[in-house]
Protein backbone atom coordinates (compact mmCIF):
# COMPACT_ATOMS: atom_id res chain seq x y z
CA UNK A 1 0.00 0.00 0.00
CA UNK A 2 2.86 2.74 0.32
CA UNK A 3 4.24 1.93 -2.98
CA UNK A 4 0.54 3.26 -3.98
CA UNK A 5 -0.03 6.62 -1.75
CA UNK A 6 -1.00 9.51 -3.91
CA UNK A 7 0.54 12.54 -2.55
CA UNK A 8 -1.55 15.84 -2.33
CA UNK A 9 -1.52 17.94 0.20
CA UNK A 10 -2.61 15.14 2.49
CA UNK A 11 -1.05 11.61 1.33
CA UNK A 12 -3.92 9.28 0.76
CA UNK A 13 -4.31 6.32 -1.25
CA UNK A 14 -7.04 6.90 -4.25
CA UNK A 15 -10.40 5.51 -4.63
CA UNK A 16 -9.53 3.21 -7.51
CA UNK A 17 -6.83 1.95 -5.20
CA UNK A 18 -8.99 1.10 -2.24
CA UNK A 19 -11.82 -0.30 -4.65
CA UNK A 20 -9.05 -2.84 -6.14
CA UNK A 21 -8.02 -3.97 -3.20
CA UNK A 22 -8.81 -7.16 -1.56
CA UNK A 23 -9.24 -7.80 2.21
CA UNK A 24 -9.75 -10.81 4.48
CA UNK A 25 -12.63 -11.16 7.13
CA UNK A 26 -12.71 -13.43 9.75
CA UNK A 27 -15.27 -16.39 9.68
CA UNK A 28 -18.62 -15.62 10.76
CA UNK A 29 -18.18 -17.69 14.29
CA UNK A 30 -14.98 -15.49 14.72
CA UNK A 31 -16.90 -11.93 14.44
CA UNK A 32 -20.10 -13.35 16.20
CA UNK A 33 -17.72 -13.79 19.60
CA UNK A 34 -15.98 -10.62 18.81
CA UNK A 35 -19.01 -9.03 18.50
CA UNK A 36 -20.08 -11.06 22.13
CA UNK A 37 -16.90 -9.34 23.67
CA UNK A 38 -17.09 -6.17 22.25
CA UNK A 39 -20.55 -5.05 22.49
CA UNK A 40 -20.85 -5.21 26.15
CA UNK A 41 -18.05 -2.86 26.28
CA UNK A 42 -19.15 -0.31 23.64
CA UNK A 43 -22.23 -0.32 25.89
CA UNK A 44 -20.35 0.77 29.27
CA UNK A 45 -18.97 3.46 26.96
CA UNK A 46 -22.43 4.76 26.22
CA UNK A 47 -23.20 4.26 29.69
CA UNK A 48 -20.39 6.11 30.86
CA UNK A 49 -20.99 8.82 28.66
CA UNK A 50 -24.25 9.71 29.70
CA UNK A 51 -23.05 10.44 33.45
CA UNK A 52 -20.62 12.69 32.32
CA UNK A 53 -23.15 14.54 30.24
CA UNK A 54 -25.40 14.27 33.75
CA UNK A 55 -22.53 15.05 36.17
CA UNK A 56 -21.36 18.17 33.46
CA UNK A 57 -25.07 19.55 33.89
CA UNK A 58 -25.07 19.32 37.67
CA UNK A 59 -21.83 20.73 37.98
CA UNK A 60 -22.65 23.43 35.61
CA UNK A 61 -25.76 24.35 37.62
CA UNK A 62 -24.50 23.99 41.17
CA UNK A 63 -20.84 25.40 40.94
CA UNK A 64 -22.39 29.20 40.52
CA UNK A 65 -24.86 28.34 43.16
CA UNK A 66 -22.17 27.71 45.56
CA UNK A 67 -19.77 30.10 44.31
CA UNK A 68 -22.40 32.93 45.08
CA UNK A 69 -23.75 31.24 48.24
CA UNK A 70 -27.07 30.50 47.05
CA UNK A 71 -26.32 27.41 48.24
CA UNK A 72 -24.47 25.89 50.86
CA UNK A 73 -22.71 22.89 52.03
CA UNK A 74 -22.14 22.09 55.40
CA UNK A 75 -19.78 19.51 57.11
C-alpha cells in the first residue's frame, strides 16, 4: 500500500486503489464472539458517557450556586 499513496496535500491512497483492493474477514463464528466481547463494552462506553453529560449539567448548575452562596454545604 505505500508503494501506492498519492501525494496531495494530504497523502492518501485513491479511490480506484482502495476499490481494487482485496481484504480478508474473519469467519462468521470469529466476528459473532468478537461481536459477544465487544458489544458489552461499547455499551459501558455509552453508559459512561451519559453520566458525564449528567454530572457536566449538575456541575454546571450547582458550581455558581455555591460560588455565590445561594447554596451551601455544610460539614
Amino acid at each position: 500500500m505505500d508503494g501506492k499513496i498519492v501525494h496531495a496535500v494530504q497523502p492518501n491512497l485513491s479511490l480506484g486503489e482502495i476499490g481494487n483492493t482485496t481484504f480478508l474477514l474473519p469467519p462468521d463464528d470469529v466476528l459473532r464472539e468478537f461481536e459477544k466481547v465487544i458489544n458489552p463494552i461499547f455499551e459501558k462506553k455509552r453508559s459512561n458517557t451519559l453520566q458525564i453529560r449528567t454530572l457536566e449539567k449538575l456541575r454546571d448548575t450547582l458550581l455558581p450556586k455555591l460560588m455565590s452562596g445561594e447554596v451551601q454545604v455544610t460539614i
